[in-house]
Protein backbone atom coordinates (compact mmCIF):
# COMPACT_ATOMS: atom_id res chain seq x y z
CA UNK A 1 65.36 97.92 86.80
CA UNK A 2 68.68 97.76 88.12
CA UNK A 3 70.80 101.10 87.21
CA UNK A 4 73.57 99.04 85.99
CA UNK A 5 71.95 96.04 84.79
CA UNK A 6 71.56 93.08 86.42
CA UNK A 7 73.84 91.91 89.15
CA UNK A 8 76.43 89.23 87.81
CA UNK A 9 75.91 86.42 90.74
CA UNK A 10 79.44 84.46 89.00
CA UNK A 11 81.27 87.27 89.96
CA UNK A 12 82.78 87.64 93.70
CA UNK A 13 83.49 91.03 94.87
CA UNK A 14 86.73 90.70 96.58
CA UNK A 15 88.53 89.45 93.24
CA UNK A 16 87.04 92.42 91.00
CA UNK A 17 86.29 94.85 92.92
CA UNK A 18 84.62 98.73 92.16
CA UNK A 19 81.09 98.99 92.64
CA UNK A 20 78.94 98.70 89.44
CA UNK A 21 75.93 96.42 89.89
CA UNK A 22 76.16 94.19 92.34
CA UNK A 23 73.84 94.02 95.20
CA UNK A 24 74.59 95.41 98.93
CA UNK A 25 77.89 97.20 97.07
CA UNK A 26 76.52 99.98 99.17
CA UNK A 27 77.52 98.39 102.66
CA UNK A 28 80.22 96.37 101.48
CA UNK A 29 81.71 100.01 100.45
CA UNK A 30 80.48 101.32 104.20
CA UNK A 31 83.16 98.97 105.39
CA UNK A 32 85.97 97.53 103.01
CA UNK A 33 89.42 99.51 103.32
CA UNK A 34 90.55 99.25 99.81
CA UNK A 35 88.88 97.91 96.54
CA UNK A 36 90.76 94.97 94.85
CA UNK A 37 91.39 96.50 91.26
CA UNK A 38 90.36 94.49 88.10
CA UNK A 39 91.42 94.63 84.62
CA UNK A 40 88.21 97.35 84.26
CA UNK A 41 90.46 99.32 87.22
CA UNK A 42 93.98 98.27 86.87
CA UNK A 43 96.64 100.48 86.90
CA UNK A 44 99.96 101.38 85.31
CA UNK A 45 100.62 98.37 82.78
CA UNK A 46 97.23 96.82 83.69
CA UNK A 47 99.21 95.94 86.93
CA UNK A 48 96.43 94.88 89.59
CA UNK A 49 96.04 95.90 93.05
CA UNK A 50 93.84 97.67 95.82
CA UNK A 51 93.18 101.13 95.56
CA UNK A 52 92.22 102.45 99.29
CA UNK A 53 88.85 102.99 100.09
CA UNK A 54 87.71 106.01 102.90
CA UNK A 55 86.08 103.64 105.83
CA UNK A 56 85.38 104.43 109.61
CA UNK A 57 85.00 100.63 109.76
CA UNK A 58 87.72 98.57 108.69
CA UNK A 59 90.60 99.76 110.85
CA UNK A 60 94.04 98.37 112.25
CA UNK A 61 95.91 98.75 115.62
CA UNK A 62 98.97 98.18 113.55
CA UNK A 63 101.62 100.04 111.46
CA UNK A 64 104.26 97.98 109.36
CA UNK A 65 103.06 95.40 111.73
CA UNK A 66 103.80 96.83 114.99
CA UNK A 67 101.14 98.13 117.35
CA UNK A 68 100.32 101.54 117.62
CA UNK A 69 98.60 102.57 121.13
CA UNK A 70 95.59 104.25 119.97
CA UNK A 71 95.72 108.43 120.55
CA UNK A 72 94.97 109.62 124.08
CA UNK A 73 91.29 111.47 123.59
CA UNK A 74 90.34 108.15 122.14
CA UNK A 75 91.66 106.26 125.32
CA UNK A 76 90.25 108.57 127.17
CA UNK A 77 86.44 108.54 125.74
CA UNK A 78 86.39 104.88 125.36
CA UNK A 79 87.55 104.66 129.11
CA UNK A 80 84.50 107.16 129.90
CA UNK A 81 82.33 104.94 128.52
CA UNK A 82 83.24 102.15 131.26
CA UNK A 83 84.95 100.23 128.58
CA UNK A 84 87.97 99.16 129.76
CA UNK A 85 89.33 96.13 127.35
CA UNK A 86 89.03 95.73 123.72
CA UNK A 87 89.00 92.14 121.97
CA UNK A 88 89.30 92.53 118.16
CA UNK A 89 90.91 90.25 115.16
CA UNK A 90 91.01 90.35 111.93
CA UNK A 91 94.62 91.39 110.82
CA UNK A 92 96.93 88.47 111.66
CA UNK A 93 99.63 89.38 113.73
CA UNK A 94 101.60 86.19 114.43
CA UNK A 95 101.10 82.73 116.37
CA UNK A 96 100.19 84.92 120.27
CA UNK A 97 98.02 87.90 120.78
CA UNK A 98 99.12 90.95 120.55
CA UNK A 99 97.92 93.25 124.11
CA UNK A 100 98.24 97.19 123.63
CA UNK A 101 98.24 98.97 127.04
CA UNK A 102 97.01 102.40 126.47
CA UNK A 103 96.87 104.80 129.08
CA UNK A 104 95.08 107.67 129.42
CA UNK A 105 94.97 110.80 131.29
CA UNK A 106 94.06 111.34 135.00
CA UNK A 107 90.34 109.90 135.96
CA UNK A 108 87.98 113.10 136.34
CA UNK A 109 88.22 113.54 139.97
CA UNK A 110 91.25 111.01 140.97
CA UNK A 111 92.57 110.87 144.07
CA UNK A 112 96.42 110.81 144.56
CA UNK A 113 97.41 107.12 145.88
CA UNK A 114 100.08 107.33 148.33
CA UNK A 115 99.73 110.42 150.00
CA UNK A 116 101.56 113.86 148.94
CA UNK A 117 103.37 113.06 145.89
CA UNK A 118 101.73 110.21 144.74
CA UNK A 119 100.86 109.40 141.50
CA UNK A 120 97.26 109.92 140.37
CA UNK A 121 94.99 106.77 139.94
CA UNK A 122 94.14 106.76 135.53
CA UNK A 123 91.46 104.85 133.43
CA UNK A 124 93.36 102.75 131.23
CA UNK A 125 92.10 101.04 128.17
CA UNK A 126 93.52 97.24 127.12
CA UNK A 127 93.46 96.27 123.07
CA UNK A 128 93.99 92.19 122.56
CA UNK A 129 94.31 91.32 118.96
CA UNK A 130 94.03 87.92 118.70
CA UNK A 131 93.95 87.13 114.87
CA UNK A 132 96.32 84.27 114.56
CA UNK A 133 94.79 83.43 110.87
CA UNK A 134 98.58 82.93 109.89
CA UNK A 135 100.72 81.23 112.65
CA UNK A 136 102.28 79.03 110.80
CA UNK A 137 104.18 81.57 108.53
CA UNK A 138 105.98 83.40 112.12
CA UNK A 139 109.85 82.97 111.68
CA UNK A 140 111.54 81.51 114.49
CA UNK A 141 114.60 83.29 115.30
CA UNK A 142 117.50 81.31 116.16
CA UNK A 143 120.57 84.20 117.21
CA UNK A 144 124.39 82.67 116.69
CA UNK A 145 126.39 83.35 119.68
CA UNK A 146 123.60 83.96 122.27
CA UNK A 147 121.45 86.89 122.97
CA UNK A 148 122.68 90.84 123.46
CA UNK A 149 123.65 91.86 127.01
CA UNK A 150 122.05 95.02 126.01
CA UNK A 151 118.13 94.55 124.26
CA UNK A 152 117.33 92.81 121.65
CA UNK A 153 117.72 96.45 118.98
CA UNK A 154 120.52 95.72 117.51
CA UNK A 155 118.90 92.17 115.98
CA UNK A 156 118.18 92.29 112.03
CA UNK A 157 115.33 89.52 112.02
CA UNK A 158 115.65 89.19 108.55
CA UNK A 159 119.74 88.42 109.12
CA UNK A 160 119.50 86.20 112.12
CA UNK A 161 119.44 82.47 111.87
CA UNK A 162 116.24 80.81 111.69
CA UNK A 163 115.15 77.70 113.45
CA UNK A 164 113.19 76.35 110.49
CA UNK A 165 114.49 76.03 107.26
CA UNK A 166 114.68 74.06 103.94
CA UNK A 167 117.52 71.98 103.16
CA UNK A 168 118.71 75.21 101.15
CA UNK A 169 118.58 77.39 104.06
CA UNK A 170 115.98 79.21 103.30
CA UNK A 171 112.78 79.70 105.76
CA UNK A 172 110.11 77.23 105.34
CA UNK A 173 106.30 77.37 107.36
CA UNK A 174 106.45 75.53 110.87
CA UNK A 175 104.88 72.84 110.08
CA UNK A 176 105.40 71.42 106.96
CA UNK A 177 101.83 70.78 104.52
CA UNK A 178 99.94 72.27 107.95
CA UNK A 179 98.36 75.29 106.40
CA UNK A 180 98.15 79.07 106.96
CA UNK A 181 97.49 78.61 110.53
CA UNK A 182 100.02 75.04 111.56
CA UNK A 183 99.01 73.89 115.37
CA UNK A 184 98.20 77.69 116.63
CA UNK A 185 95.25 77.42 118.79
CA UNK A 186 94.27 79.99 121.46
CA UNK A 187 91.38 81.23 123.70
CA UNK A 188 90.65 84.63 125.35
CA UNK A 189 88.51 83.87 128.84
CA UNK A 190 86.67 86.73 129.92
CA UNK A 191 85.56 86.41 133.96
CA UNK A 192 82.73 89.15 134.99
CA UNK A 193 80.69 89.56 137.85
CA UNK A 194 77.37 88.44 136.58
CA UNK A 195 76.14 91.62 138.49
CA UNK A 196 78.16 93.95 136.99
CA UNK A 197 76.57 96.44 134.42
CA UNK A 198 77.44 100.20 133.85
CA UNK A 199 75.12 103.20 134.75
CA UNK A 200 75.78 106.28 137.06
CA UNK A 201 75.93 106.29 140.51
CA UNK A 202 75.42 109.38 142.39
CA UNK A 203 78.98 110.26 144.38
CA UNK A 204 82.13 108.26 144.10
CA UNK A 205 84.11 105.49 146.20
CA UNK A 206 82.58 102.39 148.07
CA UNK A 207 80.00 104.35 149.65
CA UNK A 208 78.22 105.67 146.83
CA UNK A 209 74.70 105.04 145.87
CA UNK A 210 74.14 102.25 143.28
CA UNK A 211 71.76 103.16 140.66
CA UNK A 212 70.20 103.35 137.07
CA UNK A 213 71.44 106.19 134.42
CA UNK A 214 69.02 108.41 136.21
CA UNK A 215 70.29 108.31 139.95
CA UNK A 216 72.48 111.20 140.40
CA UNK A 217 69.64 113.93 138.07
CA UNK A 218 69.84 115.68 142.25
CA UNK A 219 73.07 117.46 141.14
CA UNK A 220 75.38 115.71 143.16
CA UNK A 221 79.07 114.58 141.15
CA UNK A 222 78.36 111.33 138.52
CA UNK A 223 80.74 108.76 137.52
CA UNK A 224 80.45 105.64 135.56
CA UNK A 225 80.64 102.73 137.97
CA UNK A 226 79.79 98.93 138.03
CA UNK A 227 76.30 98.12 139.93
CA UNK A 228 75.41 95.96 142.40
CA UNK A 229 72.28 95.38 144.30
CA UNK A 230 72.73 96.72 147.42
CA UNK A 231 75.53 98.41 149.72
CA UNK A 232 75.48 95.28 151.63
CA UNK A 233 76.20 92.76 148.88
CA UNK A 234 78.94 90.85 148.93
CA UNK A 235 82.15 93.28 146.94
CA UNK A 236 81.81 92.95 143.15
CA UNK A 237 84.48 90.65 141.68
CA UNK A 238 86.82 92.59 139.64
CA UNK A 239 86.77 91.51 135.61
CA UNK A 240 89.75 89.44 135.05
CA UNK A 241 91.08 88.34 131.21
CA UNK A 242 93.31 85.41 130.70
CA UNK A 243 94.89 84.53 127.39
CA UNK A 244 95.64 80.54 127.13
CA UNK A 245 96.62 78.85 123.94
CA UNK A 246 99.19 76.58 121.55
CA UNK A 247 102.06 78.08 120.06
CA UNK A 248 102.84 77.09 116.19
CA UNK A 249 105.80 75.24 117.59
CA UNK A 250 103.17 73.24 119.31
CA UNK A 251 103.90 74.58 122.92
CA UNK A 252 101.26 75.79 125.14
CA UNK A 253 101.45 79.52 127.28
CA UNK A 254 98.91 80.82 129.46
CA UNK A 255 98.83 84.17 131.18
CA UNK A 256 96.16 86.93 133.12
CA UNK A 257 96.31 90.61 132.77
CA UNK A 258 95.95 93.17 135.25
CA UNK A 259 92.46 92.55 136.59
CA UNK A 260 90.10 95.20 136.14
CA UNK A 261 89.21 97.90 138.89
CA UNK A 262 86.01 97.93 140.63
CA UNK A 263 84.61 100.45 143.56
CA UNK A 264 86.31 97.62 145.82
CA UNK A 265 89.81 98.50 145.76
CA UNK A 266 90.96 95.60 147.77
CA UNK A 267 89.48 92.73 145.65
CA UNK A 268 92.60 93.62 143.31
CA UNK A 269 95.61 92.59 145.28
CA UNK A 270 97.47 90.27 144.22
CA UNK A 271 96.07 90.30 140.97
CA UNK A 272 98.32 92.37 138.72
CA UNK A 273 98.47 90.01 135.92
CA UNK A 274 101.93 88.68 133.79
CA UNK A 275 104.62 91.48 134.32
CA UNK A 276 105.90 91.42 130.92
CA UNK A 277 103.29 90.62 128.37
CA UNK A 278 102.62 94.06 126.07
CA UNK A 279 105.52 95.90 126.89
CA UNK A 280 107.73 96.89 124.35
CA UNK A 281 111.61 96.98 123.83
CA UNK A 282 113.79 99.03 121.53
CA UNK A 283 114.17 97.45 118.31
CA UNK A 284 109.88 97.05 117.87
CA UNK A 285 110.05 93.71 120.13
CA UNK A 286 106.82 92.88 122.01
CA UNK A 287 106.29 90.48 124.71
CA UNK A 288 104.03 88.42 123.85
CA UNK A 289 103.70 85.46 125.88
CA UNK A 290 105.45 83.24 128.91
CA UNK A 291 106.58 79.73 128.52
CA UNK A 292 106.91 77.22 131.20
CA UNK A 293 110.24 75.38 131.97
CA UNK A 294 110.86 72.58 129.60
CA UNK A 295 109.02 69.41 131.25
CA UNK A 296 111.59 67.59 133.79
CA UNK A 297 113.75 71.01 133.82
CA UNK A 298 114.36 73.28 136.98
CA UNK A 299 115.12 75.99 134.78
CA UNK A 300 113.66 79.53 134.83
CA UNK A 301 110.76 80.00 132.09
CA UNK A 302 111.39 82.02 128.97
CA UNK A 303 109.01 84.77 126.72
CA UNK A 304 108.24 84.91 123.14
CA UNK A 305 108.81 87.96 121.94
CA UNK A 306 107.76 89.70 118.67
CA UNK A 307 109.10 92.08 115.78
CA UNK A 308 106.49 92.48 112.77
CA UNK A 309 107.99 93.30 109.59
CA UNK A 310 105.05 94.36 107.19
CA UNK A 311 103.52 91.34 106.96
CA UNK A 312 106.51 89.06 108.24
CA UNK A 313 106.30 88.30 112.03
CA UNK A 314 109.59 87.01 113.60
CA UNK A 315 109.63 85.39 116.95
CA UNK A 316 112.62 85.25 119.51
CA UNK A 317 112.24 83.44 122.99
CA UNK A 318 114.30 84.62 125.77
CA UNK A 319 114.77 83.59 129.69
CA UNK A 320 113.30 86.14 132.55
CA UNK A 321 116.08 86.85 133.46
CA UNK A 322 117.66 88.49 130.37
CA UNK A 323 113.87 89.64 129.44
CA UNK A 324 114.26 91.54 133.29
CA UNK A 325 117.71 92.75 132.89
CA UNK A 326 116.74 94.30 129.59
CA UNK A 327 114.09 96.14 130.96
CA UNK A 328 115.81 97.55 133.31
CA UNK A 329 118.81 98.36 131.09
CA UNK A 330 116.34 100.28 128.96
CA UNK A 331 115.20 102.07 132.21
CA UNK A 332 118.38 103.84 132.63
CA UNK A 333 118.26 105.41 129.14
CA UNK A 334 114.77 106.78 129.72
């Protein structure tokens, strides 16, 4: 017999909560974050809401709804692992994807690039959260009187303008009766070498043996490397990621990142991906994607950039050109 009785099957877990007879409450515990409180659970006043639950599965890459580069021995064993880009959803974060560059320390064995005084070569790890679940809430900012010289840190979304609003000037969903999600639509392409899998190879660099996990067991130095057949075969493409999609304005981006390394240094030129897209401002703003000209214009393109508010995500587009003179007014103070 059941310990608690038999399992109510009207009930649904996520609007009651706790764990008192209902079957796999067990694994749904081994992963949910908090526990929706009922009536049973409530709290002060009978006053419903979640109490946090102690999970090593449901996680988030954000805080107040900003990103938070995950810690450094995490990049680092992760990037050990030959992982070099994460994909993950789940929490929405606005109408783009949000990508997290995280570096990490020196590669075990780098080489300096450039000669004496170069910088040393480092594994970096790539997070794109691409949960647009609600696009069509993001707040369109709309500044009075232009843009700052300076950044974009002295801009109070929740005081500046908004592009869409009700009659009463208060800010409505982008589209109008179109949902939690409006016209967002987006797609993350992954491009790998069909030959590429991960094992160690004895040695390091171009010459190196290709093998299975067991190749280097003579001694000599490992390292986690993409395989190929032979020496002789033709250089391993690097892995590439492109982002292309539909904002909830209805206007389409598209962008690459960096393309991933491979024991073929020179397959990566030329392939170093959007400049701007993940790097961060003062203020919490996030570049999050590039927008072409408008159609029959000569003009330069502009970026959407993001500020998350708890769970309010306010957009602001900007040219290059101020996007690239903030940068590099933010360069001087560093």
């Amino acid at each position: 017999a059941h310990p608690h009785g038999e399992p109510s099957r009207a009930r649904a877990w996520a609007e009651e909560g706790g764990y008192g007879g209902r079957g796999g409450e067990g694994l749904v515990q081994y992963g949910m974050g908090g526990i929706p409180m009922t009536l049973g659970n409530a709290g002060p006043g009978g006053k419903r809401s979640v109490k946090p639950n102690p999970t090593v599965i449901y996680a988030t890459w954000f805080h107040h709804g900003a990103p938070v580069t995950p810690p450094r021995p995490v990049v680092d064993y992760v990037a050990a692992a030959g992982v070099n880009t994460i994909l993950t959803g789940h929490q929405p974060i606005g109408d783009t994807p949000v990508v997290i560059p995280a570096g990490s320390s020196p590669a075990p064995g780098a080489a300096r690039a450039g000669g004496a005084g170069g910088k040393e070569s480092v594994s970096t790890v790539t997070v794109v959260a691409a949960d647009t679940s609600y696009s069509n809430n993001v707040r369109w900012l709309d500044p009075e009187g232009g843009l700052p010289a300076d950044g974009p840190a002295a801009l109070d979304p929740k005081a500046v303008p908004k592009r869409y609003v009700t009659a009463e000037g208060k800010a409505r969903p982008v589209v109008t009766d179109g949902g939690n999600r409006g016209q967002a639509v987006l797609e993350v392409v992954v491009q790998m070498d069909a030959r590429v899998r991960f094992g160690r190879a004895g040695g390091s660099g171009p010459g190196a043996s290709w093998g299975n996990a067991d190749a280097a067991d003579d001694g000599t130095e490992t390292a986690l490397m993409p395989m190929r057949g032979s020496p002789d075969d033709a250089p391993v493409e690097p892995t590439r990621v492109s982002v292309h999609g539909v904002l909830s304005d209805g206007r389409s981006y598209q962008y690459s990142l960096p393309a991933r390394p491979t024991p073929d240094a020179t397959a990566l030129q030329g392939d170093d991906g959007d400049p701007y897209v993940g790097r961060a401002l003062e203020g919490g703003w996030i570049v999050r994607a590039p927008l072409p000209p408008a159609r029959g214009s000569a003009g330069e393109r502009t970026y959407v950039l993001t500020r998350g508010q708890g769970y309010d995500m306010f957009n602001l587009e900007v040219p290059e050109g101020t996007l690239r003179d903030w940068f590099a007014a933010q360069a001087t103070k560093e």
